[in-house]
PDB file of N, CA and C in Angstrom:
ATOM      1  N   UNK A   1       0.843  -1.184   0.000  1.00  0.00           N
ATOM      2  CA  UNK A   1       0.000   0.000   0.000  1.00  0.00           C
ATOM      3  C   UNK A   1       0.883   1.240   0.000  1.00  0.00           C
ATOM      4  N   UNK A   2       0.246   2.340  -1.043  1.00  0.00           N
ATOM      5  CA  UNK A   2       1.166   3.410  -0.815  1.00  0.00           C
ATOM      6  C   UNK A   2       1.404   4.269   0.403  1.00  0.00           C
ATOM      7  N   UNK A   3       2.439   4.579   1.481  1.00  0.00           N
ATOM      8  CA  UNK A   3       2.476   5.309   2.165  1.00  0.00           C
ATOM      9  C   UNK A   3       1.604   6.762   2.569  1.00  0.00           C
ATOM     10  N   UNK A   4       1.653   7.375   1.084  1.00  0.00           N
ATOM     11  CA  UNK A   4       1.207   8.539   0.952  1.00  0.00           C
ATOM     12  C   UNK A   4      -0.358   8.745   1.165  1.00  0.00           C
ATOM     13  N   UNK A   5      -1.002   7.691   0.707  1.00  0.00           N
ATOM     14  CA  UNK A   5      -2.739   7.642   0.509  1.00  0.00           C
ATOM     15  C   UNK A   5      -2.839   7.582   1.854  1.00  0.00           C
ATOM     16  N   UNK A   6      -1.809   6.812   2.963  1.00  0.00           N
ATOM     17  CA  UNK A   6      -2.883   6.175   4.160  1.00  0.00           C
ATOM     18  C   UNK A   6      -2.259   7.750   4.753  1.00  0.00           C
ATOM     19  N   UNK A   7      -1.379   8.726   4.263  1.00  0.00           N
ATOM     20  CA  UNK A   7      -0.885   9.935   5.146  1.00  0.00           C
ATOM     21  C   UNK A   7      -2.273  10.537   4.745  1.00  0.00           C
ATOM     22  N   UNK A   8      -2.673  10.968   3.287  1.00  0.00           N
ATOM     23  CA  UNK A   8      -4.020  11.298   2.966  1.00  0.00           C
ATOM     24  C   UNK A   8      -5.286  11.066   3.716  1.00  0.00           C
ATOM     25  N   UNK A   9      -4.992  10.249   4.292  1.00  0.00           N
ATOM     26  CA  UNK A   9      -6.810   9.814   4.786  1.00  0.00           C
ATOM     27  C   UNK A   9      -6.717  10.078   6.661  1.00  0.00           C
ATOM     28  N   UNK A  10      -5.517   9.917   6.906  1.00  0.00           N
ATOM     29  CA  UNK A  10      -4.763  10.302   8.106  1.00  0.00           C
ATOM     30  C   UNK A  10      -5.224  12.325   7.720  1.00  0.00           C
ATOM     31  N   UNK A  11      -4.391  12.791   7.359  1.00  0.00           N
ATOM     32  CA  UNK A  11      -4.705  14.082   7.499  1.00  0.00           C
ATOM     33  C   UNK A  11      -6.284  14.747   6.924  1.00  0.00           C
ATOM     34  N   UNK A  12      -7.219  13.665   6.079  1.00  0.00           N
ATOM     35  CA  UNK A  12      -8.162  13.987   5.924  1.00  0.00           C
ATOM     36  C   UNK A  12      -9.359  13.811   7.549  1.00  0.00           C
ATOM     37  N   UNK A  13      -8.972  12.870   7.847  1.00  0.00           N
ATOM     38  CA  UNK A  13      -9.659  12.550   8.721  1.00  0.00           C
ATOM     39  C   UNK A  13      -9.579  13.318  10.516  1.00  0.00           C
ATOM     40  N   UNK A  14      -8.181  13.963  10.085  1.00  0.00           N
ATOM     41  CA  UNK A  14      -8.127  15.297  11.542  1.00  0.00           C
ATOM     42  C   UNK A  14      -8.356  16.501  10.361  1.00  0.00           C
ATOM     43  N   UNK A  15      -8.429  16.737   9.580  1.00  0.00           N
ATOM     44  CA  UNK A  15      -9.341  17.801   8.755  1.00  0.00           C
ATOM     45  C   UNK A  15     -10.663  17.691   9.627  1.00  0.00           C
ATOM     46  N   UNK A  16     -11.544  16.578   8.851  1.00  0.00           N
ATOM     47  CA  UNK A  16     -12.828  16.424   9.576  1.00  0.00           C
ATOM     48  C   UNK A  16     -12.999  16.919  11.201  1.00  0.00           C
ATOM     49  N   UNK A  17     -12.497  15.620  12.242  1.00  0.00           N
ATOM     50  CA  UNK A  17     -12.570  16.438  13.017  1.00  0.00           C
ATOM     51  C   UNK A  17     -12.265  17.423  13.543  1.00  0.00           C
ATOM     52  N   UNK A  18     -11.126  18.368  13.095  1.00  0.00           N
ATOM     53  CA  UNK A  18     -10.757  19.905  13.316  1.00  0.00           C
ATOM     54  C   UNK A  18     -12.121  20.719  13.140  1.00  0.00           C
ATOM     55  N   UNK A  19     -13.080  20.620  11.919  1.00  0.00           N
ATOM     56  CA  UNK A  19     -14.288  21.008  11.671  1.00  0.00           C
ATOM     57  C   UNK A  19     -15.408  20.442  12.490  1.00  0.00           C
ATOM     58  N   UNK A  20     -15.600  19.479  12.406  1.00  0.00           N
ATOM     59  CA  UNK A  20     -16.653  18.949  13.763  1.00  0.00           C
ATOM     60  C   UNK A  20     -16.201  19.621  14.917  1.00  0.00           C
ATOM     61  N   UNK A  21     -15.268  19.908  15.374  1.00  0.00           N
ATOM     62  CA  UNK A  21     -14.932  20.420  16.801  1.00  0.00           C
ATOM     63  C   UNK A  21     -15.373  22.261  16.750  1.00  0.00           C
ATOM     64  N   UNK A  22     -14.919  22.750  15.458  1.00  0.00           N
ATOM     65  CA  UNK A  22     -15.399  24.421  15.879  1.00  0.00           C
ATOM     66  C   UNK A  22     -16.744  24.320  15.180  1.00  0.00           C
ATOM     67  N   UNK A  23     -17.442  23.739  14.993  1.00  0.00           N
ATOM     68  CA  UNK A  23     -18.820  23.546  14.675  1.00  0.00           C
ATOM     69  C   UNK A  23     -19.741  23.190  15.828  1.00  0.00           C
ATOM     70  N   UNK A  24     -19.006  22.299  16.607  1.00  0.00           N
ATOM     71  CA  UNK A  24     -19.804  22.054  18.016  1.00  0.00           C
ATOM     72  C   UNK A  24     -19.195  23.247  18.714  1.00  0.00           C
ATOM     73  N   UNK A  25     -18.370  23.833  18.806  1.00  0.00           N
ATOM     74  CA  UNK A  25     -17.799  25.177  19.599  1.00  0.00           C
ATOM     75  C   UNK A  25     -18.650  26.138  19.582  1.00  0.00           C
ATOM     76  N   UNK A  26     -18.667  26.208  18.074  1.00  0.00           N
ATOM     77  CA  UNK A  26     -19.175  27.522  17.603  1.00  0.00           C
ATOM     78  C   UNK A  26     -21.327  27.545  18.216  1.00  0.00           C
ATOM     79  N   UNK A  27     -21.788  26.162  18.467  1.00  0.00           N
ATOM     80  CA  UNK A  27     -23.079  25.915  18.642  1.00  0.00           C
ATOM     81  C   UNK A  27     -23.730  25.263  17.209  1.00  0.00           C
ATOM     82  N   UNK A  28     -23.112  25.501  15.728  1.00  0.00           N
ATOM     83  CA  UNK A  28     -24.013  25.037  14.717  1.00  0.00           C
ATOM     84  C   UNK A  28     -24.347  23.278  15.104  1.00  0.00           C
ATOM     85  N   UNK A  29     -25.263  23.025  14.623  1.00  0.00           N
ATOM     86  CA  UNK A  29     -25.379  21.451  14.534  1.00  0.00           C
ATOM     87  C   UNK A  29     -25.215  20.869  12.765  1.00  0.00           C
ATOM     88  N   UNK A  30     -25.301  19.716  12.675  1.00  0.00           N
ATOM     89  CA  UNK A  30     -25.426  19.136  11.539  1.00  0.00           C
ATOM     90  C   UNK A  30     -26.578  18.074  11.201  1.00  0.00           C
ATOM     91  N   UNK A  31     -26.919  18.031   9.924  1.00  0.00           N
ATOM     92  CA  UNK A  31     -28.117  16.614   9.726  1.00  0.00           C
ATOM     93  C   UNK A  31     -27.607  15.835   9.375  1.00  0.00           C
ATOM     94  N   UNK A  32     -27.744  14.519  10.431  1.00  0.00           N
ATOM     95  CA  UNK A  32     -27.419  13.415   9.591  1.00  0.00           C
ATOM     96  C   UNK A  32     -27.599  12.606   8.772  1.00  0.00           C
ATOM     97  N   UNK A  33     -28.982  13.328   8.432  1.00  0.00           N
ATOM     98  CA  UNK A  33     -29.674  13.006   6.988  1.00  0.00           C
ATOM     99  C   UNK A  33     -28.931  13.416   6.171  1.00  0.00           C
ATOM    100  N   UNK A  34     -28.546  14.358   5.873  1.00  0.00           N
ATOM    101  CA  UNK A  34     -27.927  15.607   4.505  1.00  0.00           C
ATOM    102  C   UNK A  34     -25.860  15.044   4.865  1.00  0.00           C
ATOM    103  N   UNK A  35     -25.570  14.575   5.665  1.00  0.00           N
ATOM    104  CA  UNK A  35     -24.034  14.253   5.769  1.00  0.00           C
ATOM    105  C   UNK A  35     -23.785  13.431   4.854  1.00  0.00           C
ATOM    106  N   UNK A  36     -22.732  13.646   4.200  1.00  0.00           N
ATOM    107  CA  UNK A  36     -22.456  12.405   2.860  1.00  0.00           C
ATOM    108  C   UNK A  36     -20.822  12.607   2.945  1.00  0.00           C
ATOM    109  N   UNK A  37     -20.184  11.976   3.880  1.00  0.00           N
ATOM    110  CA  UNK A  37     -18.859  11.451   3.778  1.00  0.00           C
ATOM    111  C   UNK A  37     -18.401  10.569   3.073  1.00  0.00           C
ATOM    112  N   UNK A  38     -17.157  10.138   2.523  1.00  0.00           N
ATOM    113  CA  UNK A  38     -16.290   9.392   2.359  1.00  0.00           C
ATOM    114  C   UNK A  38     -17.196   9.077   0.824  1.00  0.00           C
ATOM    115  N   UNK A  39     -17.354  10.166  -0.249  1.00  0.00           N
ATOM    116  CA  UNK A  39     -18.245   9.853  -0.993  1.00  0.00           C
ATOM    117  C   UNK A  39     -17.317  10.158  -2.362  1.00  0.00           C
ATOM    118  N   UNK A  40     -17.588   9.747  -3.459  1.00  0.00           N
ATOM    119  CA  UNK A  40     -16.528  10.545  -4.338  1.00  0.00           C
ATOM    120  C   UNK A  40     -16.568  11.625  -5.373  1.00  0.00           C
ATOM    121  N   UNK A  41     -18.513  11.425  -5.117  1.00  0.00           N
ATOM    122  CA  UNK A  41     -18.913  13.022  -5.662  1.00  0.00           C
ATOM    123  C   UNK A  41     -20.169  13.581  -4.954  1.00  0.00           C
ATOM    124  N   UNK A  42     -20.133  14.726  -4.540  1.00  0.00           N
ATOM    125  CA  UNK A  42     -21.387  15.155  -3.989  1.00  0.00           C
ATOM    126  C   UNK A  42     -22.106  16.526  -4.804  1.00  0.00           C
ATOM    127  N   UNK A  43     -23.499  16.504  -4.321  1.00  0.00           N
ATOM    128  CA  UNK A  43     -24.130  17.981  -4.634  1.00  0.00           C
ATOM    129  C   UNK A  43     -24.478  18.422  -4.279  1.00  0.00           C
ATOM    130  N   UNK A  44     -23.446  19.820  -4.062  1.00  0.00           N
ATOM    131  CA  UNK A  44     -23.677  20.998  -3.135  1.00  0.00           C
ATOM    132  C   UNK A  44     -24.124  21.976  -4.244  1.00  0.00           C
ATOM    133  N   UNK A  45     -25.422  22.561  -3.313  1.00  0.00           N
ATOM    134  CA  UNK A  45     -26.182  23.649  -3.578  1.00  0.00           C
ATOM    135  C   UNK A  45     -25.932  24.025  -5.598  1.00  0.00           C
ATOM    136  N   UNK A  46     -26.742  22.743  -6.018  1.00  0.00           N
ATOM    137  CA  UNK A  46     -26.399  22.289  -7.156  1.00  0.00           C
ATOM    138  C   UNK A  46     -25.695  21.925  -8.159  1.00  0.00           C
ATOM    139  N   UNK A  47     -24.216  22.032  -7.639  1.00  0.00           N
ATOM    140  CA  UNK A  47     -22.848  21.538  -8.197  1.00  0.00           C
ATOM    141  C   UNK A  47     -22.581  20.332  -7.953  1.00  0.00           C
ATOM    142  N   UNK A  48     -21.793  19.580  -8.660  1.00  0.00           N
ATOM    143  CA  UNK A  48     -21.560  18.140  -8.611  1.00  0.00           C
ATOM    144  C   UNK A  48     -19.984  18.700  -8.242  1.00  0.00           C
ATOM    145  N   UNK A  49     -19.267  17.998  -7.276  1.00  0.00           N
ATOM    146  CA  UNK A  49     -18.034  18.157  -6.696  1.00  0.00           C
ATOM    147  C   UNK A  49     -17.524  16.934  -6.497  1.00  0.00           C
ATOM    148  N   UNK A  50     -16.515  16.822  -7.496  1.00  0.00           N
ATOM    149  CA  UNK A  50     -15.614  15.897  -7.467  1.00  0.00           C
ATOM    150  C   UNK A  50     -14.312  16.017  -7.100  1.00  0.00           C
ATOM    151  N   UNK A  51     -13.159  14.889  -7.257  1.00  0.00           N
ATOM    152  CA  UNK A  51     -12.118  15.198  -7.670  1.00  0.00           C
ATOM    153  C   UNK A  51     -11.825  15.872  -9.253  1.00  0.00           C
ATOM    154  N   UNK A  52     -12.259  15.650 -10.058  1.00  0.00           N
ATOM    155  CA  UNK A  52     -11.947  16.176 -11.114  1.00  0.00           C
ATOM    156  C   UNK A  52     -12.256  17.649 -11.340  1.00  0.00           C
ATOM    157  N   UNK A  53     -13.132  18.850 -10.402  1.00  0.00           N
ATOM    158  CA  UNK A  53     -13.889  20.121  -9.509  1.00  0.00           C
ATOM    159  C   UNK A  53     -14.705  19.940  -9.883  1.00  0.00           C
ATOM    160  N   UNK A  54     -15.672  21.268  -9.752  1.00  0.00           N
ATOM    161  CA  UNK A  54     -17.194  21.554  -9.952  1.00  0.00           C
ATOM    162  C   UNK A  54     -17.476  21.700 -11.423  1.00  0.00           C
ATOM    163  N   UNK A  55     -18.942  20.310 -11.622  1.00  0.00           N
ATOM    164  CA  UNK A  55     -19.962  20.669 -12.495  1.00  0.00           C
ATOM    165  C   UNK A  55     -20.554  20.987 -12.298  1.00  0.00           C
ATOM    166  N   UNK A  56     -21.945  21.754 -13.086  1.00  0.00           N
ATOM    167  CA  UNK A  56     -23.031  21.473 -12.549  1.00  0.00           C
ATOM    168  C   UNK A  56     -23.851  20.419 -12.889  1.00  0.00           C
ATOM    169  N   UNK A  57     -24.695  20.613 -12.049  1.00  0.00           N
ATOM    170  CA  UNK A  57     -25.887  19.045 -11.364  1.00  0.00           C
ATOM    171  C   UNK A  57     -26.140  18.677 -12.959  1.00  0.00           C
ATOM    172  N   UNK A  58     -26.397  17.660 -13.134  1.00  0.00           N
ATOM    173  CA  UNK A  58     -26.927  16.486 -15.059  1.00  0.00           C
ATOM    174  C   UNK A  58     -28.677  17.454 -14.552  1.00  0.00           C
ATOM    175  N   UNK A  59     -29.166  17.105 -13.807  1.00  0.00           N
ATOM    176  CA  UNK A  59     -30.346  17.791 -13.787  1.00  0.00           C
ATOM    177  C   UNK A  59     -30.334  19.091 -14.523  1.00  0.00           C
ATOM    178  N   UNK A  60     -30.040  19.989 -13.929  1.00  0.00           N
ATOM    179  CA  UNK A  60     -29.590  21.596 -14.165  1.00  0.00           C
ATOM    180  C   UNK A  60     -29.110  21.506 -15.373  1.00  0.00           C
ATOM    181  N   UNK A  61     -28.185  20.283 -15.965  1.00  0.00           N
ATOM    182  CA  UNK A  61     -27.905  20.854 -17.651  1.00  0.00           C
ATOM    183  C   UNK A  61     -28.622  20.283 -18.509  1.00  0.00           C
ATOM    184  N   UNK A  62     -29.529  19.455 -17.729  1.00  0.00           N
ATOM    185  CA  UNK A  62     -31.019  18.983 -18.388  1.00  0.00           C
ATOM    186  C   UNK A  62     -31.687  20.661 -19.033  1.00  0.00           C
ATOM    187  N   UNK A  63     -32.166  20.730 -17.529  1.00  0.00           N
ATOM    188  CA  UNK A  63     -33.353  21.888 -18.141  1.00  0.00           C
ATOM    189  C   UNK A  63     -32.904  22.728 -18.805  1.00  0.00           C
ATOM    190  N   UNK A  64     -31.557  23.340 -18.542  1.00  0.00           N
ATOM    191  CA  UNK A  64     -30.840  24.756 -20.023  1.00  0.00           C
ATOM    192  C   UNK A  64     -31.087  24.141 -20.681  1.00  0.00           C
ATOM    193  N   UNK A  65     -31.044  22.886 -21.091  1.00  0.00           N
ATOM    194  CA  UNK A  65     -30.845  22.656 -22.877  1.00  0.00           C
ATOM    195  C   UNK A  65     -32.210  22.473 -22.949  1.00  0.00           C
ATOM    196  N   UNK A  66     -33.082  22.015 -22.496  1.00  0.00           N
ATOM    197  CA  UNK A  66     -34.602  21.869 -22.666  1.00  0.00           C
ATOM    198  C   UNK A  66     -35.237  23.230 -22.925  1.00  0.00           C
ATOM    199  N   UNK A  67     -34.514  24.169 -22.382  1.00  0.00           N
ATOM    200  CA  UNK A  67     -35.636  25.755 -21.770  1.00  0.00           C
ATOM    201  C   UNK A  67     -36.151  26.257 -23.222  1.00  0.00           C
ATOM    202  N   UNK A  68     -36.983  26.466 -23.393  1.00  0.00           N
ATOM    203  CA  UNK A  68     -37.454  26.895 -24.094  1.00  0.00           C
ATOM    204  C   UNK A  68     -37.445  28.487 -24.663  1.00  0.00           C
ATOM    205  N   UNK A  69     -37.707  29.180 -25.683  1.00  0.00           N
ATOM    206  CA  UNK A  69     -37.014  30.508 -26.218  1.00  0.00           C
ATOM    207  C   UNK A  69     -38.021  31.135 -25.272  1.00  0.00           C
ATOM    208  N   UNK A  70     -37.303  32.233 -25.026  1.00  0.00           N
ATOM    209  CA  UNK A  70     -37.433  33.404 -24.315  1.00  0.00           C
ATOM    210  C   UNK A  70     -38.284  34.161 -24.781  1.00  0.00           C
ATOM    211  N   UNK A  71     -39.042  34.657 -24.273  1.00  0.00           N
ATOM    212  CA  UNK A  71     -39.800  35.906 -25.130  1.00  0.00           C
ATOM    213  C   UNK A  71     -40.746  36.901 -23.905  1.00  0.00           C
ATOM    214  N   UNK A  72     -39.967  36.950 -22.867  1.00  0.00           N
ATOM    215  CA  UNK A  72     -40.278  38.318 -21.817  1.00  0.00           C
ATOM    216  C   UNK A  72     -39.376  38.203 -20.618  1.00  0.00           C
ATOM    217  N   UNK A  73     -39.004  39.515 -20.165  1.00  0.00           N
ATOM    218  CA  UNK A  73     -38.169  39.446 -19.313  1.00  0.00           C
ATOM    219  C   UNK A  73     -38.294  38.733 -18.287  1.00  0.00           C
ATOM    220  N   UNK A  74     -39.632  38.663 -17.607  1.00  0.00           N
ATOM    221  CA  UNK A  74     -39.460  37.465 -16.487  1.00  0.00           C
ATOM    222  C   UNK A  74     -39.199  36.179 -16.737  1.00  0.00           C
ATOM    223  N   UNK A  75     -39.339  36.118 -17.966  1.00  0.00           N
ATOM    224  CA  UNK A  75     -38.284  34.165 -18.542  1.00  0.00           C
ATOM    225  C   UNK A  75     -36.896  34.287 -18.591  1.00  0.00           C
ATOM    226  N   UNK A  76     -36.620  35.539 -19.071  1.00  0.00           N
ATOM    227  CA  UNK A  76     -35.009  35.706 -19.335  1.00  0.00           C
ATOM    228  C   UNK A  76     -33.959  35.607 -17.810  1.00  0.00           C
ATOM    229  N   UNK A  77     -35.026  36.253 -16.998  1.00  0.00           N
ATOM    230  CA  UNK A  77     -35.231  36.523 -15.206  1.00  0.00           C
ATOM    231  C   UNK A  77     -34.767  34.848 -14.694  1.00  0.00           C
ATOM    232  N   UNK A  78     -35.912  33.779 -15.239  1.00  0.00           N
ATOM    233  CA  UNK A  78     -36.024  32.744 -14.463  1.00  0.00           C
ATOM    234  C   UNK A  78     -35.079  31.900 -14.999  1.00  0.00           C
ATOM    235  N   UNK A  79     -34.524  32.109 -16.753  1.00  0.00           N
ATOM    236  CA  UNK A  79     -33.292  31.336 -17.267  1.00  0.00           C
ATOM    237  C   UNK A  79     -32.100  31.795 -16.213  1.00  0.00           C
ATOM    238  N   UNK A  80     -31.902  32.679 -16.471  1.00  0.00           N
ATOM    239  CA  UNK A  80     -30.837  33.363 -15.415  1.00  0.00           C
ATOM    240  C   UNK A  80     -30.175  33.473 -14.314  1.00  0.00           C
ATOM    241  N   UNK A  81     -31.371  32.649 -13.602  1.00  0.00           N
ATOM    242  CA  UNK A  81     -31.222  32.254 -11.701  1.00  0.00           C
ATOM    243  C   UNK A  81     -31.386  30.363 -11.928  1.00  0.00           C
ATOM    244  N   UNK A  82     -32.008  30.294 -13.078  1.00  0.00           N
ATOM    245  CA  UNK A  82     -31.696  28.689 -13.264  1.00  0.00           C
ATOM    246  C   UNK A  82     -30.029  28.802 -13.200  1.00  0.00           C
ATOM    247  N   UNK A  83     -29.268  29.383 -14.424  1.00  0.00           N
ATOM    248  CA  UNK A  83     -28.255  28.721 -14.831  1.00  0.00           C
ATOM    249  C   UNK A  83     -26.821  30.013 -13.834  1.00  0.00           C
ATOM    250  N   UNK A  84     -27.558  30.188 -12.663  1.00  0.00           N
ATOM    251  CA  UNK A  84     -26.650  30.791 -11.418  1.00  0.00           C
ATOM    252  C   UNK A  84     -25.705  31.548 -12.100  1.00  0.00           C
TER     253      UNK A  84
END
């Protein structure tokens, strides 16, 4: 096994708890519904986050390409806050 990966998961894992600790300090809590550790892609606040960085969500590049033509400013409004 490579040395380096198990130093990786070693310093990932006092990452974590360094953050769990000023999170309980600080008073925030967490859901342990919504927690998704040790995962290899997640989606935050509609980005897909990988190692490879941020896409956005297959959903989200669903509907741009679906949206249909524009034809008043409150569509141009709602394309706009779709595609952040």
């Amino acid at each position: 096994m490579n040395p380096g990966i198990r130093r990786f998961i070693w310093e990932h894992a006092c990452d974590v708890h360094r953050i769990m600790h000023r999170l309980g300090h600080s008073g925030a809590t967490i859901s342990a519904k919504k927690l998704q550790m040790c995962r290899p892609e997640v989606i935050i606040v509609g980005q897909k986050c990988s190692k490879e960085g941020r896409t956005p969500e297959d959903v989200k590049i669903e509907k741009i390409l679906n949206w249909p033509p524009l034809r008043t400013v409150k569509e141009v409004r709602g394309f706009l806050g779709l595609c952040g």
